[in-house]
C-alpha atoms as a PDB file:
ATOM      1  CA  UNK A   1       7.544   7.092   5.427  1.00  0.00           C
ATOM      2  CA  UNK A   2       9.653   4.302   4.765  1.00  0.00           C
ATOM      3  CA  UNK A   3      11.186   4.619   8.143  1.00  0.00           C
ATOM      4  CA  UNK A   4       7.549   4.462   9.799  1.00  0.00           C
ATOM      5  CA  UNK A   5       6.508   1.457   8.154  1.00  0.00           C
ATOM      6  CA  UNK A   6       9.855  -0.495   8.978  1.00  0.00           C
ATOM      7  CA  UNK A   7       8.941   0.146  12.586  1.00  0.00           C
ATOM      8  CA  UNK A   8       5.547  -0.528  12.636  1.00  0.00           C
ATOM      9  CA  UNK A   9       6.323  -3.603  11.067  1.00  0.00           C
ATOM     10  CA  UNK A  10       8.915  -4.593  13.167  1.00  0.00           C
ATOM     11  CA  UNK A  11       6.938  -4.202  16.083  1.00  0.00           C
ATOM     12  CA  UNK A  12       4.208  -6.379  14.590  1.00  0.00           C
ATOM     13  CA  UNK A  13       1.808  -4.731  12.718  1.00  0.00           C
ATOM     14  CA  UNK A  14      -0.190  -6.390  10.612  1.00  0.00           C
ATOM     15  CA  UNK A  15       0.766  -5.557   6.863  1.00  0.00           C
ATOM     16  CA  UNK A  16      -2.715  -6.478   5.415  1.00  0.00           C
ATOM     17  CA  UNK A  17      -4.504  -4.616   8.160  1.00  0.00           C
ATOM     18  CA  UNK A  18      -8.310  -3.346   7.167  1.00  0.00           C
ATOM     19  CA  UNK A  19      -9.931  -0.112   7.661  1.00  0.00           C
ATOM     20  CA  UNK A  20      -9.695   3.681   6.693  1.00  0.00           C
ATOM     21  CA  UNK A  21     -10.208   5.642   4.448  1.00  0.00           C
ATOM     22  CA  UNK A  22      -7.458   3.533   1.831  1.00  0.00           C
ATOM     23  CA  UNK A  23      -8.670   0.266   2.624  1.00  0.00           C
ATOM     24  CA  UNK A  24      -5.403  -0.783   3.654  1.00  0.00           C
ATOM     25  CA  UNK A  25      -1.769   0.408   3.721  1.00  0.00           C
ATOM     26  CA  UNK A  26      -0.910  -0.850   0.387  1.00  0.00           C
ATOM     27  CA  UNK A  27      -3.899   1.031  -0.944  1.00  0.00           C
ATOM     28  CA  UNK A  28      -2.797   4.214   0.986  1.00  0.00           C
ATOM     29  CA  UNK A  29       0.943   3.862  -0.730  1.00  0.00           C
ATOM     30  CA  UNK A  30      -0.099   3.293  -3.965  1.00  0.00           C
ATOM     31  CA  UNK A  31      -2.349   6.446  -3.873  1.00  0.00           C
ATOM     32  CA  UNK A  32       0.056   8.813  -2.737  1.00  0.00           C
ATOM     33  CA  UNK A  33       2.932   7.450  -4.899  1.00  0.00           C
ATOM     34  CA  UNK A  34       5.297   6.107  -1.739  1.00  0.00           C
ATOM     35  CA  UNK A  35       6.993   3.866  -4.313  1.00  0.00           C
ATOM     36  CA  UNK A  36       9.820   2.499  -1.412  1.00  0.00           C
ATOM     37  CA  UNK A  37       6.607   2.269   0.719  1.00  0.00           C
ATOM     38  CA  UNK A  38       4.954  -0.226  -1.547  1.00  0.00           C
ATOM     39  CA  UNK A  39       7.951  -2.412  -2.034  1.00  0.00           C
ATOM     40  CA  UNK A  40       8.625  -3.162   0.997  1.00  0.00           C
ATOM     41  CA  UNK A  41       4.765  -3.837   1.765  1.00  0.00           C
ATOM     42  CA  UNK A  42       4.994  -6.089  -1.393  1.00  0.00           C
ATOM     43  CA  UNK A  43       8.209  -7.565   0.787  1.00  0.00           C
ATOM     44  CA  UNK A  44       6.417  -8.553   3.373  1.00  0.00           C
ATOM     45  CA  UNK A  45       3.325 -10.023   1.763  1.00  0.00           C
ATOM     46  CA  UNK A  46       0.997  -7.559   1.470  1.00  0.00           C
ATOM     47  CA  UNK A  47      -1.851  -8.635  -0.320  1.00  0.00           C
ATOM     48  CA  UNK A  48      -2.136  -7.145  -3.693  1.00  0.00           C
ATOM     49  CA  UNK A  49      -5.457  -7.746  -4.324  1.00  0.00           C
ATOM     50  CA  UNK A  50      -7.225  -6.713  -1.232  1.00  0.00           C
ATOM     51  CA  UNK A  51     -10.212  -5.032  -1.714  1.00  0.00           C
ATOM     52  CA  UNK A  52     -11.601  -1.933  -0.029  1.00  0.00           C
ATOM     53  CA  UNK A  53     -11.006   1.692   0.954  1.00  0.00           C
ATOM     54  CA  UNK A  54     -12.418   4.829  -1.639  1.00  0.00           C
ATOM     55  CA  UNK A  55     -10.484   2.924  -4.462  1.00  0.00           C
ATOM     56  CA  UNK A  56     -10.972  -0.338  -4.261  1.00  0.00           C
ATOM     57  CA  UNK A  57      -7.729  -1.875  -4.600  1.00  0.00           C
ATOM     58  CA  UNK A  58      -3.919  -0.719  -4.701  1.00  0.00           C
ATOM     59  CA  UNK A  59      -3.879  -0.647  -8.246  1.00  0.00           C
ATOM     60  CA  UNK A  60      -6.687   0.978  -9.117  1.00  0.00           C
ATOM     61  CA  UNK A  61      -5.313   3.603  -6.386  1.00  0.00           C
ATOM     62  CA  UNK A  62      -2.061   4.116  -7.775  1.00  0.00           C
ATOM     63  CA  UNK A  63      -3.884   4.230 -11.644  1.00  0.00           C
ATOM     64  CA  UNK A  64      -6.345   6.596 -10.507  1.00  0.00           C
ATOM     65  CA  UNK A  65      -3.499   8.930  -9.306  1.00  0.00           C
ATOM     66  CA  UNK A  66      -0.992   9.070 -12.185  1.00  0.00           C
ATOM     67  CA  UNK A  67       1.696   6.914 -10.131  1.00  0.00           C
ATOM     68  CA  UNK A  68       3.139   4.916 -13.176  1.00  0.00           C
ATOM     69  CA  UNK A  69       6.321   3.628 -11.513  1.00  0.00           C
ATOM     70  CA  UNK A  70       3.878   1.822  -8.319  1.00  0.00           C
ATOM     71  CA  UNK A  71       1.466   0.609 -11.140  1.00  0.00           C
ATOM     72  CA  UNK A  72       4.361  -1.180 -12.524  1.00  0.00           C
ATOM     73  CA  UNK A  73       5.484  -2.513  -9.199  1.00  0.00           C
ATOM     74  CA  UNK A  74       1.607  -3.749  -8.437  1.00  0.00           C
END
């Protein structure tokens, strides 16, 4: 995933990008636990306390889902 996001990125996508089902892609990282995935989000100034998406914020995500380590990064 890491891999994926680096390229996206580097082609200019937009790292605090609305919509889906996670809000954004912070949100969706922090859900499913992509620890690397939210670092280098973090890196590049995604916004930690967007709001949206079945959660309603990346921490809440990664709390909801048992991910201790990205709760800690958040």
């Amino acid at each position: 995933h890491v891999q994926v996001v680096k390229l996206l990125l580097d082609e200019g996508a937009d790292v605090n990008a609305q919509g889906g089902e996670y809000g954004n892609a912070l949100q969706a990282a922090s859900a499913r636990g992509h620890e690397q995935v939210v670092k280098l989000l973090l890196d590049e100034g995604a916004d930690v306390n967007a709001q949206g998406g079945d959660y309603g914020n990346a921490l809440q995500a990664a709390s909801a889902r048992g991910h201790e380590q990205v709760v800690k990064l958040l």
